[in-house]
C-alpha atoms as a PDB file:
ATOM      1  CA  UNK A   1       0.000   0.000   0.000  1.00  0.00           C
ATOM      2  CA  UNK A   2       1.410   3.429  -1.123  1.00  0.00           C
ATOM      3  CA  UNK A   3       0.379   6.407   0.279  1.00  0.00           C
ATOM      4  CA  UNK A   4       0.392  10.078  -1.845  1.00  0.00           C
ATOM      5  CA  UNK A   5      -0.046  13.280   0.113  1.00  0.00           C
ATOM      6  CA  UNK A   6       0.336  16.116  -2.354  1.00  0.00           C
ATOM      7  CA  UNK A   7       0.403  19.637  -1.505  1.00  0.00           C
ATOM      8  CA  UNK A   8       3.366  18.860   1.488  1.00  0.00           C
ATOM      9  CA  UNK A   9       0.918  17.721   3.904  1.00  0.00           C
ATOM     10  CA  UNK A  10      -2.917  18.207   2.499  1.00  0.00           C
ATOM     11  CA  UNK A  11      -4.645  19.179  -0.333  1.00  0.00           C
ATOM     12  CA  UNK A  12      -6.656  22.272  -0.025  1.00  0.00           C
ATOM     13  CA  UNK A  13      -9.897  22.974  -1.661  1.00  0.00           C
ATOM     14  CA  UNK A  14     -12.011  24.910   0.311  1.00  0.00           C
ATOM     15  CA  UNK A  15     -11.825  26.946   3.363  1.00  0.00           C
ATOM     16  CA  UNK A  16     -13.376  24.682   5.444  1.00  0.00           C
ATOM     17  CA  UNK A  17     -11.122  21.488   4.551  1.00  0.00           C
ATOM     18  CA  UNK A  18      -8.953  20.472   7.246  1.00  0.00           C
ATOM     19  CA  UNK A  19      -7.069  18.519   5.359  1.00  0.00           C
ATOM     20  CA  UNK A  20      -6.948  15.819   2.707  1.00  0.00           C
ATOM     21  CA  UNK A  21      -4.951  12.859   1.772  1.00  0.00           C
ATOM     22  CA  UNK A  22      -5.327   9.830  -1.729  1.00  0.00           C
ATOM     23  CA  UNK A  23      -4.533   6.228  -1.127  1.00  0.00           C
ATOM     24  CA  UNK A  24      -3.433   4.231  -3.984  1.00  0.00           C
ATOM     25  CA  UNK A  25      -3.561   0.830  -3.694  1.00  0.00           C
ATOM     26  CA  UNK A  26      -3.009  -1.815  -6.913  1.00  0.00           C
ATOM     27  CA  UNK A  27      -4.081  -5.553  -7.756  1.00  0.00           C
ATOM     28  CA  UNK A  28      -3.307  -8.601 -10.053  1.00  0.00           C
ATOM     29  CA  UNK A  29      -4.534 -11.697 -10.802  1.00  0.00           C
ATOM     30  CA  UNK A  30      -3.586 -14.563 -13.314  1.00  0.00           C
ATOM     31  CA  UNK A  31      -4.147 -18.448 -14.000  1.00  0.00           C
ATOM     32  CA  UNK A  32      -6.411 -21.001 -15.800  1.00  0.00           C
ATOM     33  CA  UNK A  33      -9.884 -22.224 -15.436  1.00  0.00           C
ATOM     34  CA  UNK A  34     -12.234 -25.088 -16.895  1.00  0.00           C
ATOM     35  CA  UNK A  35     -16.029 -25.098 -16.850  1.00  0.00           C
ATOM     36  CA  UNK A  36     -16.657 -22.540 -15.177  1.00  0.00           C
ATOM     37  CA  UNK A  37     -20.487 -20.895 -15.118  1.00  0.00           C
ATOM     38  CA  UNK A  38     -20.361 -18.338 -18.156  1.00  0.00           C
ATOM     39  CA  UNK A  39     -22.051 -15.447 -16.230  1.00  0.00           C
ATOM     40  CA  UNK A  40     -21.315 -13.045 -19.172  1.00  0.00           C
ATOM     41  CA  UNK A  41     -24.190 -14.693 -21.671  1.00  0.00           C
ATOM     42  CA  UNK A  42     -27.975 -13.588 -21.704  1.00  0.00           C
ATOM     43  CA  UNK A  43     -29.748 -17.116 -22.089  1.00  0.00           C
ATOM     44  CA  UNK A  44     -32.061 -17.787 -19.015  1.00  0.00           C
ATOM     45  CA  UNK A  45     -29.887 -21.575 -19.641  1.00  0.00           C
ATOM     46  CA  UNK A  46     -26.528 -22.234 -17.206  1.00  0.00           C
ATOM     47  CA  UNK A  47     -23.474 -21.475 -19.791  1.00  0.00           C
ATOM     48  CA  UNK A  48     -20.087 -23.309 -19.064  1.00  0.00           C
ATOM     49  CA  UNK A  49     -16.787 -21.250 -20.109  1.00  0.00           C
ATOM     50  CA  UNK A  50     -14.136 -23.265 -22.220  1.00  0.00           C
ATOM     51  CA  UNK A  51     -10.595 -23.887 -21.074  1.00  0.00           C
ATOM     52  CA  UNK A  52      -8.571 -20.530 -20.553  1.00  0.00           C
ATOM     53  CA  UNK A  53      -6.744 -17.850 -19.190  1.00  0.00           C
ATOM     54  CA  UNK A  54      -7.267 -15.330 -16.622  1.00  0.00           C
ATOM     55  CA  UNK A  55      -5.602 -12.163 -15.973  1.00  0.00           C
ATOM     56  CA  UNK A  56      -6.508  -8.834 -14.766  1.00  0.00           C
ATOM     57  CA  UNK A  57      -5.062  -6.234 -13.189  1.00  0.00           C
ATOM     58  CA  UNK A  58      -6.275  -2.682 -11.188  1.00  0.00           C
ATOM     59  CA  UNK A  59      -5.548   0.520  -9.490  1.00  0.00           C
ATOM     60  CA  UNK A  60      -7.883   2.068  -6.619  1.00  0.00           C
ATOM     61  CA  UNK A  61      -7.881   5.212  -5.553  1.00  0.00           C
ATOM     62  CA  UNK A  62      -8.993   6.269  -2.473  1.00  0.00           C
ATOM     63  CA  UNK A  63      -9.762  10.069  -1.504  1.00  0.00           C
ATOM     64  CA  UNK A  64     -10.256  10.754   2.491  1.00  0.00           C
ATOM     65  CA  UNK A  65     -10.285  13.958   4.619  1.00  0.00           C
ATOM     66  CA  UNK A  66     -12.334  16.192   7.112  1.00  0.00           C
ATOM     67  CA  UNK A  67     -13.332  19.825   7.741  1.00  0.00           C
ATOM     68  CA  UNK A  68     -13.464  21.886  10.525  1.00  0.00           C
ATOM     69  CA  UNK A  69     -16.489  21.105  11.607  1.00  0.00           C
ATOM     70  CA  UNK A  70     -15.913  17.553  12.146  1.00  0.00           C
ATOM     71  CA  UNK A  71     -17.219  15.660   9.281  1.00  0.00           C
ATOM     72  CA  UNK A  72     -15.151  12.913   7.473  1.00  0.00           C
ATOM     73  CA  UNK A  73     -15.669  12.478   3.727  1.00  0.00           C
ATOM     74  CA  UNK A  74     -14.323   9.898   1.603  1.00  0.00           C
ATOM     75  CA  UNK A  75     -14.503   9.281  -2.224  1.00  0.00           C
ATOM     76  CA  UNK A  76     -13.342   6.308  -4.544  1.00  0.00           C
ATOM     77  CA  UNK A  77     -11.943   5.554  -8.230  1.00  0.00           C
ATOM     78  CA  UNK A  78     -10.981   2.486  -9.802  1.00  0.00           C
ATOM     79  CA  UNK A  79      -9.348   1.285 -12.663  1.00  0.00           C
ATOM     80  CA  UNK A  80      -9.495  -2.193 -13.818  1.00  0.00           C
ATOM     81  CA  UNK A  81      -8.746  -4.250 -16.776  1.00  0.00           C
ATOM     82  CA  UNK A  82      -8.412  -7.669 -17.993  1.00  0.00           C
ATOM     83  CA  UNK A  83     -10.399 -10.798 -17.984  1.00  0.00           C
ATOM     84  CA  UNK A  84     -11.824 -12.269 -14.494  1.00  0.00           C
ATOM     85  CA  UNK A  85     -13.630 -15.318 -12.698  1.00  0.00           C
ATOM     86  CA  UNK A  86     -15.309 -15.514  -9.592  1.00  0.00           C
ATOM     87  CA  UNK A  87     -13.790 -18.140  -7.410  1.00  0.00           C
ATOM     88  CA  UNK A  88     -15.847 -17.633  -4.627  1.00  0.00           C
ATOM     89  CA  UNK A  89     -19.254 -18.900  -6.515  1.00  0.00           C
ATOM     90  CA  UNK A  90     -16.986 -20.636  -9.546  1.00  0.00           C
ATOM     91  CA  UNK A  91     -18.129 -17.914 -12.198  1.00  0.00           C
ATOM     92  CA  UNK A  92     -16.345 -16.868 -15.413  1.00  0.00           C
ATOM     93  CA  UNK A  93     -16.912 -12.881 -15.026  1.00  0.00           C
ATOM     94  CA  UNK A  94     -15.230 -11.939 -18.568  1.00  0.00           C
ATOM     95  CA  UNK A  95     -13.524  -9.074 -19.615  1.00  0.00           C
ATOM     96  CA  UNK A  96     -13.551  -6.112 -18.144  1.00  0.00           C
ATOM     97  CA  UNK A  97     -14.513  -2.754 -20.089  1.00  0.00           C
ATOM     98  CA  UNK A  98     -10.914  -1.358 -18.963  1.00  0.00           C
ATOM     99  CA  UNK A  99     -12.171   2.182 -17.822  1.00  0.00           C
ATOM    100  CA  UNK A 100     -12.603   4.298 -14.770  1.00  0.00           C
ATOM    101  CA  UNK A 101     -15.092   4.201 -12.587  1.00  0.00           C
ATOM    102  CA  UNK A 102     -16.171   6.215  -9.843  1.00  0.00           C
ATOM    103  CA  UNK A 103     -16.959   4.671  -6.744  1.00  0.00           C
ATOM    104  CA  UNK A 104     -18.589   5.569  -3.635  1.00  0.00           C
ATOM    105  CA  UNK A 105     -18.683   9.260  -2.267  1.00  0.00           C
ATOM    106  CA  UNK A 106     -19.811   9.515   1.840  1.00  0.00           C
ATOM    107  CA  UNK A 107     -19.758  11.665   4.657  1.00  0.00           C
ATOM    108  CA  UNK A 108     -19.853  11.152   8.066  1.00  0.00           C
ATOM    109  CA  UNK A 109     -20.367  12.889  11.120  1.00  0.00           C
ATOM    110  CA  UNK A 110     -22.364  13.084  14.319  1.00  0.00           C
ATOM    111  CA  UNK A 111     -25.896  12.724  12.538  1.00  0.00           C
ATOM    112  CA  UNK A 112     -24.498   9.309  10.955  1.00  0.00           C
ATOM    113  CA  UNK A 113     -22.916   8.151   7.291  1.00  0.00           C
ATOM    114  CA  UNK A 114     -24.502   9.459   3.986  1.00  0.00           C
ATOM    115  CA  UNK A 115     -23.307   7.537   1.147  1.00  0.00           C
ATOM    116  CA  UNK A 116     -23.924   8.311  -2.887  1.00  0.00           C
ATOM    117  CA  UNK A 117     -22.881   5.540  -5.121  1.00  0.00           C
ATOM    118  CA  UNK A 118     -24.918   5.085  -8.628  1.00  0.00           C
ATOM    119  CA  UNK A 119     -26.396   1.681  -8.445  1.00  0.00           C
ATOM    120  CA  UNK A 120     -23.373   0.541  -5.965  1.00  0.00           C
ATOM    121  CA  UNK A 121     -24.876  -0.335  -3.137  1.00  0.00           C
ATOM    122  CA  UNK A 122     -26.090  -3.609  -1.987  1.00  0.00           C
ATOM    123  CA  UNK A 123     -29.972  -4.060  -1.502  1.00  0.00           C
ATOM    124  CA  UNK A 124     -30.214  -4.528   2.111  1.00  0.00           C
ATOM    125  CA  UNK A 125     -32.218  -7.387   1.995  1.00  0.00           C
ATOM    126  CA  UNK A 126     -30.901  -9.104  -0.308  1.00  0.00           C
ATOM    127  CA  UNK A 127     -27.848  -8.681  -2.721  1.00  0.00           C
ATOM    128  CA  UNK A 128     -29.041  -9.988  -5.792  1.00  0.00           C
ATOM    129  CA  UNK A 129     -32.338  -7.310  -5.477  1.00  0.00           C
ATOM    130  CA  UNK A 130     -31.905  -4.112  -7.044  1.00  0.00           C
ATOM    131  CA  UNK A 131     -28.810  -2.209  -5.799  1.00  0.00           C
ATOM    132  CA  UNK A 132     -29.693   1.069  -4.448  1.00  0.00           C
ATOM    133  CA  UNK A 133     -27.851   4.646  -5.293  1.00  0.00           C
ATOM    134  CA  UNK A 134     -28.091   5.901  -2.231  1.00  0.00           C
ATOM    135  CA  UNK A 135     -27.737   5.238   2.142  1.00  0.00           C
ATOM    136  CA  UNK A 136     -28.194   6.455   5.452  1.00  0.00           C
ATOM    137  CA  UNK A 137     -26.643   4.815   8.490  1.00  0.00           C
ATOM    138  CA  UNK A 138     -26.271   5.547  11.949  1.00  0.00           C
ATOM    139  CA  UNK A 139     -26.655   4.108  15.535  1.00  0.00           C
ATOM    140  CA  UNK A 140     -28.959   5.027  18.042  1.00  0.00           C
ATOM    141  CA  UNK A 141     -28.303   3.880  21.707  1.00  0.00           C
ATOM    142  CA  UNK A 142     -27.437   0.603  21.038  1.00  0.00           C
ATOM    143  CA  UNK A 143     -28.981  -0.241  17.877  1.00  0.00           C
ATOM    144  CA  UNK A 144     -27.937   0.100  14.533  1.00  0.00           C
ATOM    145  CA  UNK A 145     -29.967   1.454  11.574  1.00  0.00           C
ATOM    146  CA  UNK A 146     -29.565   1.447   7.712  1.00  0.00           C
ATOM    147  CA  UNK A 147     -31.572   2.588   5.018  1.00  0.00           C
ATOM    148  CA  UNK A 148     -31.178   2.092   1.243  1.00  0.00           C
ATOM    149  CA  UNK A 149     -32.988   3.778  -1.425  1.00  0.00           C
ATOM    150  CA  UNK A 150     -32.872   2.942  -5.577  1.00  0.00           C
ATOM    151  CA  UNK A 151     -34.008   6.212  -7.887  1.00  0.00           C
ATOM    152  CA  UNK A 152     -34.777   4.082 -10.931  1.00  0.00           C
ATOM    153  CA  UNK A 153     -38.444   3.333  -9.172  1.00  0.00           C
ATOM    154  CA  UNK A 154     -37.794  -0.371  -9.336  1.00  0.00           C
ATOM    155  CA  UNK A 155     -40.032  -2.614  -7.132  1.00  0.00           C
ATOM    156  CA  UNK A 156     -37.740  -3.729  -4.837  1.00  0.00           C
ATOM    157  CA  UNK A 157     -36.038   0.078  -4.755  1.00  0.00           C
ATOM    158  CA  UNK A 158     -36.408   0.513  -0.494  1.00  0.00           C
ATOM    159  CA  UNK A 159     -34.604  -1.308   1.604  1.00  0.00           C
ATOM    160  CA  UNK A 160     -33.597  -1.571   5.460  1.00  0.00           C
ATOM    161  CA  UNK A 161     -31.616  -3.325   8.395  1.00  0.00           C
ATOM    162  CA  UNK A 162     -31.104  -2.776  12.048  1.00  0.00           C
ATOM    163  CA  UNK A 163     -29.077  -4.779  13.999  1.00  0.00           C
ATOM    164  CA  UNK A 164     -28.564  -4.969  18.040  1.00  0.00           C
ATOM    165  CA  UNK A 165     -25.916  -6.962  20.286  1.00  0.00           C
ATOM    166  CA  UNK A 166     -25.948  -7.452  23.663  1.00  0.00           C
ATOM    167  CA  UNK A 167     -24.357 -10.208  26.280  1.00  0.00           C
ATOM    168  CA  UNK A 168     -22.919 -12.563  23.630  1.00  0.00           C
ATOM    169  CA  UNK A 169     -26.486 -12.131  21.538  1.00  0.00           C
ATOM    170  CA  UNK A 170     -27.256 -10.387  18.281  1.00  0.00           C
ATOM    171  CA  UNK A 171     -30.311  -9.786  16.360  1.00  0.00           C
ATOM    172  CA  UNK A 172     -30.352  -8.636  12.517  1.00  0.00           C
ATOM    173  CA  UNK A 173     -33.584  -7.315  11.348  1.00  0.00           C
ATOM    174  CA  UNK A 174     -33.713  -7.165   7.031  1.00  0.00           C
ATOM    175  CA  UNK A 175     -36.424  -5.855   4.774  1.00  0.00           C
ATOM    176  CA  UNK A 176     -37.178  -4.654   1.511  1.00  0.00           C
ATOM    177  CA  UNK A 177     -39.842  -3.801  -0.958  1.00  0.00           C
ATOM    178  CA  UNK A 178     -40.335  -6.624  -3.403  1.00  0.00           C
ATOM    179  CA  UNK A 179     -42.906  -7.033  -6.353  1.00  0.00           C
ATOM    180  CA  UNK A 180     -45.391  -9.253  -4.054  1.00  0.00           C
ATOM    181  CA  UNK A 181     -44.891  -7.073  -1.201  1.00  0.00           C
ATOM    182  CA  UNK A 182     -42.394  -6.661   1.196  1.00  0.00           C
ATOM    183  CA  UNK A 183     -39.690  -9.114   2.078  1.00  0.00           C
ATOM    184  CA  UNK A 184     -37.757  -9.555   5.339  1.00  0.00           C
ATOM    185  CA  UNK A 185     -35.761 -11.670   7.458  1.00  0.00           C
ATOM    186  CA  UNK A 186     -34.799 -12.004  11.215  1.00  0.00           C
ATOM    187  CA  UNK A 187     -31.741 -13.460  12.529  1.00  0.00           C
ATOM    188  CA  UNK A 188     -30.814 -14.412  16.341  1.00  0.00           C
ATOM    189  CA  UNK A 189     -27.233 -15.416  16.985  1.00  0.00           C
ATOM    190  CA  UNK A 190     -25.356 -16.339  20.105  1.00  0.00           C
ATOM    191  CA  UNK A 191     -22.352 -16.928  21.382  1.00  0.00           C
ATOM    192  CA  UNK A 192     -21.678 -20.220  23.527  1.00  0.00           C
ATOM    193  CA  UNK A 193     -18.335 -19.513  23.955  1.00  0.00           C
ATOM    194  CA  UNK A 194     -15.229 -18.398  22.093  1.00  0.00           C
ATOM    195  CA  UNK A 195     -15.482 -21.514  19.578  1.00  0.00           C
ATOM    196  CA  UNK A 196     -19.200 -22.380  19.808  1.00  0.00           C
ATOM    197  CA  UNK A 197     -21.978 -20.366  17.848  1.00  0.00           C
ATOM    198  CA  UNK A 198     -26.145 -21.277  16.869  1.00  0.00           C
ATOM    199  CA  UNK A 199     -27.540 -18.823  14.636  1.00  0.00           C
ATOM    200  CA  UNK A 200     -31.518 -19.075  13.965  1.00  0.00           C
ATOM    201  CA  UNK A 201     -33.166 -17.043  11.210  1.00  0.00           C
ATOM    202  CA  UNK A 202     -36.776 -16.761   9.393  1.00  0.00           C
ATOM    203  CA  UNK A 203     -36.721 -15.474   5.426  1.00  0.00           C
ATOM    204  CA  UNK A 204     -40.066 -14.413   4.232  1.00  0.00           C
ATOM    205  CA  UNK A 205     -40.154 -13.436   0.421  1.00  0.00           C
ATOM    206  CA  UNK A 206     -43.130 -11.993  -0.672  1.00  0.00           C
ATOM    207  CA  UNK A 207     -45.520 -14.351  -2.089  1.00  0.00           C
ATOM    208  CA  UNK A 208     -43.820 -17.283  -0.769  1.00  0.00           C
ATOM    209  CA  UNK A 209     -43.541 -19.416   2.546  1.00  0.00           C
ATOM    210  CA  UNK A 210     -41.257 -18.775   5.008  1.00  0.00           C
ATOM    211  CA  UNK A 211     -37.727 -20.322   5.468  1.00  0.00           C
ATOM    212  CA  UNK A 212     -36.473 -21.096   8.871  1.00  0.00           C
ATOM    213  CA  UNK A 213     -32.742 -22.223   9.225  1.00  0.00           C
ATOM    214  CA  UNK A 214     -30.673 -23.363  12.339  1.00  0.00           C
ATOM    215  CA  UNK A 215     -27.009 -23.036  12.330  1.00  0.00           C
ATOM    216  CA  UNK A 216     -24.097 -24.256  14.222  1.00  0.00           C
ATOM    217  CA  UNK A 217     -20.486 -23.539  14.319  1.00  0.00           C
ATOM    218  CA  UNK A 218     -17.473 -24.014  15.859  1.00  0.00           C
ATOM    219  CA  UNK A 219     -13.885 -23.166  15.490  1.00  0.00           C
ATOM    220  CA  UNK A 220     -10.999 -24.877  17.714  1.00  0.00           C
ATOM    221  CA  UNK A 221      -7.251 -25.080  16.858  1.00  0.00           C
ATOM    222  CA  UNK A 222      -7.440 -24.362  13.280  1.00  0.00           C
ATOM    223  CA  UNK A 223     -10.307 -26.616  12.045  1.00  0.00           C
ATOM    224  CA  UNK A 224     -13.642 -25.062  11.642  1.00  0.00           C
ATOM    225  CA  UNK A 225     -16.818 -26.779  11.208  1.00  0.00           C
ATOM    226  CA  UNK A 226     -20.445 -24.962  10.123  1.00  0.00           C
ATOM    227  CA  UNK A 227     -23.653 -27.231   9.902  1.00  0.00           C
ATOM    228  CA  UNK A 228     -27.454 -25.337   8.484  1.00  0.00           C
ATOM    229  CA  UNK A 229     -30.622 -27.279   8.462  1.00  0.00           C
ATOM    230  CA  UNK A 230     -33.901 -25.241   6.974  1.00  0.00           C
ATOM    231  CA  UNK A 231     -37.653 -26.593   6.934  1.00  0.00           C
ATOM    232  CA  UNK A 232     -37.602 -26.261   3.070  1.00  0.00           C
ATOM    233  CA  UNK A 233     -35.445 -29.849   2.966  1.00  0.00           C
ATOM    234  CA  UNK A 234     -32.228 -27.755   2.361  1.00  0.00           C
ATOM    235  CA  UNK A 235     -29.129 -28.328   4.617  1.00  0.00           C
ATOM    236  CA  UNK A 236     -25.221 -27.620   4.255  1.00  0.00           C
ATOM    237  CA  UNK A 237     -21.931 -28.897   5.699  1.00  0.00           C
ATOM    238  CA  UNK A 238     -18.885 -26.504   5.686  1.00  0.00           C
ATOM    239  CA  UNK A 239     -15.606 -27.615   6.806  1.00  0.00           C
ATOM    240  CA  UNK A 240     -12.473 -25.663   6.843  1.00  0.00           C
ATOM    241  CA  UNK A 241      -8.783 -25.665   8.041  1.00  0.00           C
ATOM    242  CA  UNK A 242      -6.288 -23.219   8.625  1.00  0.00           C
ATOM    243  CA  UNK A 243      -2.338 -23.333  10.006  1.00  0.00           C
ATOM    244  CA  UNK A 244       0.105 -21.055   9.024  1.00  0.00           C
ATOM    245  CA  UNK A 245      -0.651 -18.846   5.858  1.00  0.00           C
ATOM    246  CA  UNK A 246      -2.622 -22.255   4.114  1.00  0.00           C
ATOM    247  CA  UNK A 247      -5.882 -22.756   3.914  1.00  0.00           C
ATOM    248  CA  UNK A 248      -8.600 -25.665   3.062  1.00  0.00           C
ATOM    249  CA  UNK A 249     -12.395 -25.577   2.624  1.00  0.00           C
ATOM    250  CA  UNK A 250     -14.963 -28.096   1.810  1.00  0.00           C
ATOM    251  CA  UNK A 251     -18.695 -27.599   1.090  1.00  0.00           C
ATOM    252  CA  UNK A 252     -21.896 -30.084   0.341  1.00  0.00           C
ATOM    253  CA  UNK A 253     -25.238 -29.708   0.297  1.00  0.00           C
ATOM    254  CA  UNK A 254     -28.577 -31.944   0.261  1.00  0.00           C
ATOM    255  CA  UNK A 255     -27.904 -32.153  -3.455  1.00  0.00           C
ATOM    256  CA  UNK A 256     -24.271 -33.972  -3.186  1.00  0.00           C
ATOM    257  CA  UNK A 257     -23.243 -30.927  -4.513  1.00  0.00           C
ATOM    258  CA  UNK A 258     -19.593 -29.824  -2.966  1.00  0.00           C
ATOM    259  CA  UNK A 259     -16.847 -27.849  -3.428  1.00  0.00           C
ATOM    260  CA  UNK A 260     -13.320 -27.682  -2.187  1.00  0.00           C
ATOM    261  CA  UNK A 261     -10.415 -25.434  -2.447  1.00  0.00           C
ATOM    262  CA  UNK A 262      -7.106 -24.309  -1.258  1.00  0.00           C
ATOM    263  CA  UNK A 263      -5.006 -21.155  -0.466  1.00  0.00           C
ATOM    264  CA  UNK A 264      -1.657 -20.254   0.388  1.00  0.00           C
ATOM    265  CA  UNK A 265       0.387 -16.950   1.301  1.00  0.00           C
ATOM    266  CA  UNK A 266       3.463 -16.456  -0.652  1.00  0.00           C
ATOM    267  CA  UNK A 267       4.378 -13.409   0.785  1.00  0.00           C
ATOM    268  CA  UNK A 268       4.872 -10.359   0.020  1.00  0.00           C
ATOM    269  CA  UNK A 269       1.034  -9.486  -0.894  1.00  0.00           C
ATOM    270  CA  UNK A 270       1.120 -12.837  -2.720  1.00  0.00           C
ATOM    271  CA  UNK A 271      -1.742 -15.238  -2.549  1.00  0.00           C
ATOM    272  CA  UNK A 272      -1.885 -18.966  -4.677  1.00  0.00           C
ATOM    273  CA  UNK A 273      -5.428 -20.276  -5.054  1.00  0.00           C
ATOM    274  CA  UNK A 274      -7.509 -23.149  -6.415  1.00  0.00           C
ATOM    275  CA  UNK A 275     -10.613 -24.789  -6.337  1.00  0.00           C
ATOM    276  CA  UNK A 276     -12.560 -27.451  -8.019  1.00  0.00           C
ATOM    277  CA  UNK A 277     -16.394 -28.874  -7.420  1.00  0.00           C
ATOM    278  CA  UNK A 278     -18.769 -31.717  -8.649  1.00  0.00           C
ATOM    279  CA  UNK A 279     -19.428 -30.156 -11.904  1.00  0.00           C
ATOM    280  CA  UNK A 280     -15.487 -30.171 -12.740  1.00  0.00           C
ATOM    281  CA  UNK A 281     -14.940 -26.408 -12.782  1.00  0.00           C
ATOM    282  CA  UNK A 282     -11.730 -26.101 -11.697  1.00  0.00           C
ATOM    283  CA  UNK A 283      -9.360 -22.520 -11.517  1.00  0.00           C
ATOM    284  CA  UNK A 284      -5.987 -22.124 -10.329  1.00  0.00           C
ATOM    285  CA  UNK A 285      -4.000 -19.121 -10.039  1.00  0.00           C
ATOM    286  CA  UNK A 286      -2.157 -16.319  -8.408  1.00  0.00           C
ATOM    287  CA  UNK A 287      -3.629 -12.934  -6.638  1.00  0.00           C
ATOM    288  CA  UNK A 288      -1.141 -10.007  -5.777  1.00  0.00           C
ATOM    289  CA  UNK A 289      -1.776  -6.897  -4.316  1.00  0.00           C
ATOM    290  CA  UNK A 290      -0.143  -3.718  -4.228  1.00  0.00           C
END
């Protein structure tokens, strides 16, 4: 990570700006893939991606200062280019359009965190709803409040969350507009210990029945384990270990379907990677950053 003050020490642009100060951070990425879901086509059918090659690379800029009066703004722009996957879902992601793009302005202060970012930010709710353009945050007592707001007058363009923690328990309260209605979701998790956690939660999508899933997980020397169970038939089994800079995961669900994969610091902002699942996507490859 490089830092860039210009100006000496701040870069002044109005009276009121205490001071200011840009970030520059870089990233790279390169290796091979097979079968991978082709995320870049328009058929309502599941695409696989040939054999190939990945490689991208990126700059991010980060913009950050305050004024006199106490509040913090921040603003972001990134460059990226190349050709990407997703290894996280095991998604070809395609080329990227190699320009700049500006990324979210906020401001913060004591009346909470405004934040502008033209369909940028998450839905609330839900990620895959419609991303909004525009939030409000801020805390009151001990309670946490968010709202999310999408200009384009989509259905699902409102959405919320609160969130509250006290003596090892949380609560997370979701909802959003949706074409049937309104959507929403509670979740209650608590602590057992400093290895031990049970998470219940009820999903209600508008128009449909509700979901309710247990969850249990526990982490001790390394190995982590994560078990779900839902009333809809659905259940998954995550395990995971970690020692030293390496990493291993392995997934399945109730339809035999897994995945596993593997990581590996190299050092120096060096990361190897690769993963593989019961459809025989497989990627492999190397992650830097700068």
């Amino acid at each position: 990570m490089k830092k860039l003050l210009i100006a000496s020490t701040a870069l002044v642009a109005t009276a009121g700006m205490a001071a200011a100060d840009i970030t520059i951070t870089g990233h790279a990425a390169a290796g091979i893939h097979s079968g991978l879901d082709d995320v870049t086509t328009t058929t309502n059918t599941t695409d696989v991606a040939g054999d190939g090659v990945y490689s991208n690379a990126g700059v991010d800029f980060t913009m950050t200062g305050a004024t006199d009066n106490g509040i913090s703004f921040s603003a972001s722009v990134n460059i990226d280019a190349g050709t990407e996957i997703d290894s996280g879902d095991f998604e070809f992601d395609g080329a990227d359009g190699g320009t700049a793009g500006l990324g979210s302005v906020s401001m913060t202060g004591t009346f909470g965190t405004l934040t502008f970012d033209d369909g940028g930010i998450d839905n609330l709710y839900n990620g895959d709803f419609t991303a909004a353009d525009v939030s409000y945050s801020t805390t009151v007592g001990a309670v946490s409040l968010s709202v999310a707001h999408d200009t384009s007058g989509a259905d699902d363009a409102n959405s919320m969350s609160a969130g509250y923690t006290a003596s090892g328990m949380s609560f997370t309260l979701a909802a959003s507009d949706d074409t049937d209605g309104t959507s929403s979701s509670l979740s209650v998790a608590y602590a057992l210990n400093d290895s031990v956690s049970v998470t219940g939660k009820t999903d209600q999508v508008a128009g449909a029945e509700s979901v309710q899933t247990i969850t249990a997980a526990t982490t001790l020397n390394g190995v982590s384990v994560s078990i779900s169970s839902a009333n809809n038939s659905t259940w998954d089994v995550d395990l995971g270990y970690t020692a030293g800079g390496f990493a291993l995961t392995y997934g399945v669900d109730e339809t035999d379907g897994w995945t596993a994969t593997a990581t590996t610091a190299l050092g120096g902002g060096a990361t190897f990677s690769a993963g593989v699942d019961n459809n025989d996507s497989t990627y492999a490859g190397v992650s830097f950053a700068f």
